[in-house]
Protein backbone atom coordinates (compact mmCIF):
# COMPACT_ATOMS: atom_id res chain seq x y z
CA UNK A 1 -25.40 -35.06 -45.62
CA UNK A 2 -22.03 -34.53 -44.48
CA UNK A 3 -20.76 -34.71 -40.49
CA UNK A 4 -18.47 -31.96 -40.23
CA UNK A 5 -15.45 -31.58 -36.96
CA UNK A 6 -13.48 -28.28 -36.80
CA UNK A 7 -10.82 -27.70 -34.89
CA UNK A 8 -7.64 -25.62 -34.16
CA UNK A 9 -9.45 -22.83 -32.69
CA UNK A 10 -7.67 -20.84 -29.68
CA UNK A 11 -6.54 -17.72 -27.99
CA UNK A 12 -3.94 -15.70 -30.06
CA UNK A 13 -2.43 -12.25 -29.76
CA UNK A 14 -3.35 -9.73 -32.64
CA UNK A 15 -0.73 -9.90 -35.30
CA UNK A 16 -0.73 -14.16 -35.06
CA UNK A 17 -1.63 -16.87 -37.24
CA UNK A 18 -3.99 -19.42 -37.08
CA UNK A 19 -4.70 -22.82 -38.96
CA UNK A 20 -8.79 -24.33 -38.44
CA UNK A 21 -9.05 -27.55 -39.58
CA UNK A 22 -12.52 -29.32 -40.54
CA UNK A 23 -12.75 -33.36 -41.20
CA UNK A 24 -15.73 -34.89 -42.92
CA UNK A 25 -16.83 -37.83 -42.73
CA UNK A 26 -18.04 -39.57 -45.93
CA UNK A 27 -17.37 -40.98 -49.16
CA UNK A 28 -18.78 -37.87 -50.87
CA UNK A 29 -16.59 -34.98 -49.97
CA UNK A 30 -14.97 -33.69 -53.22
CA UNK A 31 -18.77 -33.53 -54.23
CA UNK A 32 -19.13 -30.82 -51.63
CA UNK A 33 -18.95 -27.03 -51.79
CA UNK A 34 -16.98 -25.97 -48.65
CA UNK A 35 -17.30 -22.95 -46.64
CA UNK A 36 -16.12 -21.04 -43.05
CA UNK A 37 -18.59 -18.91 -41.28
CA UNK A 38 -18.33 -17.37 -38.34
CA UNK A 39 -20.29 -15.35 -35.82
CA UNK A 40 -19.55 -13.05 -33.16
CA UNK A 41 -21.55 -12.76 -29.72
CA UNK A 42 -24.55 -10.66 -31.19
CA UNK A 43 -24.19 -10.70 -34.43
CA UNK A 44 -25.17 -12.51 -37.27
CA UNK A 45 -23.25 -15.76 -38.75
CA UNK A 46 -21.08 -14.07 -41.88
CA UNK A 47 -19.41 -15.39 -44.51
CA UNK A 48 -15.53 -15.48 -44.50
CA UNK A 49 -14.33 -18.08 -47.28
CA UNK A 50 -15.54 -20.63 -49.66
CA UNK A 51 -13.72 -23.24 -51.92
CA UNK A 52 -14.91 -25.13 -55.19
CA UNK A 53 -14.68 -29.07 -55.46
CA UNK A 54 -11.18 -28.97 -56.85
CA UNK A 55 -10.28 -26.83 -55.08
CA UNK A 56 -9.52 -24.35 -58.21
CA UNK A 57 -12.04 -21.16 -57.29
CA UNK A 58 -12.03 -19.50 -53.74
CA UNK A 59 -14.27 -16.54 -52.05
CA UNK A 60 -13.29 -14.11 -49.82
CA UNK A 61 -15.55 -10.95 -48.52
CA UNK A 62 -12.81 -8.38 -48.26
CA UNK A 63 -12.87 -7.89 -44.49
CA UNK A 64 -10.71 -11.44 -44.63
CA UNK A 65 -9.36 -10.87 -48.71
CA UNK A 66 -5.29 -11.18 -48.19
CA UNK A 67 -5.43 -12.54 -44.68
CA UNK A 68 -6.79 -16.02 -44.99
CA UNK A 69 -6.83 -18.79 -47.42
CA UNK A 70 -8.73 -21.40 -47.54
CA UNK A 71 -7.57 -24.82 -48.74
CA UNK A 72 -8.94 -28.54 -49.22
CA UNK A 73 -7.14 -31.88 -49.16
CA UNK A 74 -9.82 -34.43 -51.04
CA UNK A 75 -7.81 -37.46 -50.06
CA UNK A 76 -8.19 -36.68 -46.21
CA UNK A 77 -11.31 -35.08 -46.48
CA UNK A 78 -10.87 -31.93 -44.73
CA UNK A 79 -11.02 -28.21 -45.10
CA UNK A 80 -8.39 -25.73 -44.13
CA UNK A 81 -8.18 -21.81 -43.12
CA UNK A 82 -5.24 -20.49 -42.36
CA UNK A 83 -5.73 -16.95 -40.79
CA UNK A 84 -3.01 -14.56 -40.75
CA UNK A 85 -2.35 -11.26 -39.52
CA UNK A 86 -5.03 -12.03 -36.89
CA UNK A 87 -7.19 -8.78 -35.40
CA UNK A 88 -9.67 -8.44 -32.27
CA UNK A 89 -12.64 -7.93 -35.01
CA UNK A 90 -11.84 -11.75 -36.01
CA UNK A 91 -12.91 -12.74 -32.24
CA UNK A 92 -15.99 -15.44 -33.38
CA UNK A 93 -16.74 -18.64 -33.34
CA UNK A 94 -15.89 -20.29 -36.77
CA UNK A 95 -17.83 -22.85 -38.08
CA UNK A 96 -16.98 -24.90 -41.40
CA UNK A 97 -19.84 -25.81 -43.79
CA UNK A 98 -20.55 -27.88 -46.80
CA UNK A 99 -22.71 -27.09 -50.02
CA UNK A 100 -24.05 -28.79 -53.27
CA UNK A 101 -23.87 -25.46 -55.31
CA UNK A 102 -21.06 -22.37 -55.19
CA UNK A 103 -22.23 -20.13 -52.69
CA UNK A 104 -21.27 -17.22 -50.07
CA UNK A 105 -24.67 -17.19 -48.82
CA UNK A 106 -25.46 -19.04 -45.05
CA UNK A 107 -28.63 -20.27 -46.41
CA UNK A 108 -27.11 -22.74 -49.31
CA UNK A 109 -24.95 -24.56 -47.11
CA UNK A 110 -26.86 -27.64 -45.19
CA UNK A 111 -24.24 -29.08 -43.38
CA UNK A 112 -22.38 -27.57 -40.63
CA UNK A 113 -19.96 -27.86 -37.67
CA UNK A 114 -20.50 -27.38 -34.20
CA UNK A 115 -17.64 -24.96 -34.31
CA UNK A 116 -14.33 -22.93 -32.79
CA UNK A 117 -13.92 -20.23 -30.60
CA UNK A 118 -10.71 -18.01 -32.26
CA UNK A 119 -10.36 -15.15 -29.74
CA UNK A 120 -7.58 -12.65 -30.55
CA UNK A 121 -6.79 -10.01 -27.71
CA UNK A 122 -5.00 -6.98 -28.83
C-alpha cells in the first residue's frame, strides 16, 4: 500500500480558491489510481475527482464538474485539487486516496489520507 499526507486545507470565503496537496510515499505511485473524497459532518464520504496513471483521463461528479481539477506530478509523487469558485456546500473534510483500478466508487480505493478540513463561510 501507499501512505498518503494531504494538505492545504483551510478557511476560505465563498467565491475563493483552494489548492490540496497529497504526497505519497513509495516507489509505486504512477502505478496508482488517485482520487479526492470528502465528507461532510453527517453525511456520507462522496466522490469529488479521480485521475488515471498518466494522468491523461479525469472524473468529476457534476456537483464539482468546472470548479476543480485534479492534477498529478509522478516525479514528486503527489496529487493535486485545485478548487475554484469555492461554496458553503464544499465545507468537508477532503481526503485523497489511491486505487489499482479506475474508479469513482469509495470502496475500490484502499489507501487513504487522514485528511483536510476546507471550510468555506459565505
Amino acid at each position: 500500500q501507499v501512505q498518503l499526507v494531504e494538505s492545504g486545507g483551510g478557511l476560505v470565503q465563498a467565491g475563493d480558491s483552494l489548492r490540496l496537496s497529497c504526497a505519497a510515499s513509495g516507489r509505486t505511485f504512477s502505478s496508482y489510481v488517485m482520487g479526492w473524497f470528502r465528507q461532510a459532518p453527517g453525511k456520507e464520504r462522496e466522490f469529488v475527482a479521480a485521475i488515471g496513471w498518466r494522468g491523461g483521463t479525469t472524473y468529476y461528479p457534476d456537483s464539482v464538474k468546472g470548479r476543480f481539477t485534479i492534477s498529478r506530478d509522478n516525479l514528486k509523487n503527489t496529487v493535486y485539487l485545485q478548487m475554484n469558485s469555492l461554496k458553503a456546500e464544499d465545507t468537508a473534510v477532503y481526503y485523497c486516496a489511491a486505487a489499482r483500478k479506475l474508479s469513482t466508487m469509495v470502496g475500490d480505493f484502499g489507501s487513504w489520507g487522514q485528511g483536510t478540513q476546507v471550510t468555506v463561510s459565505s
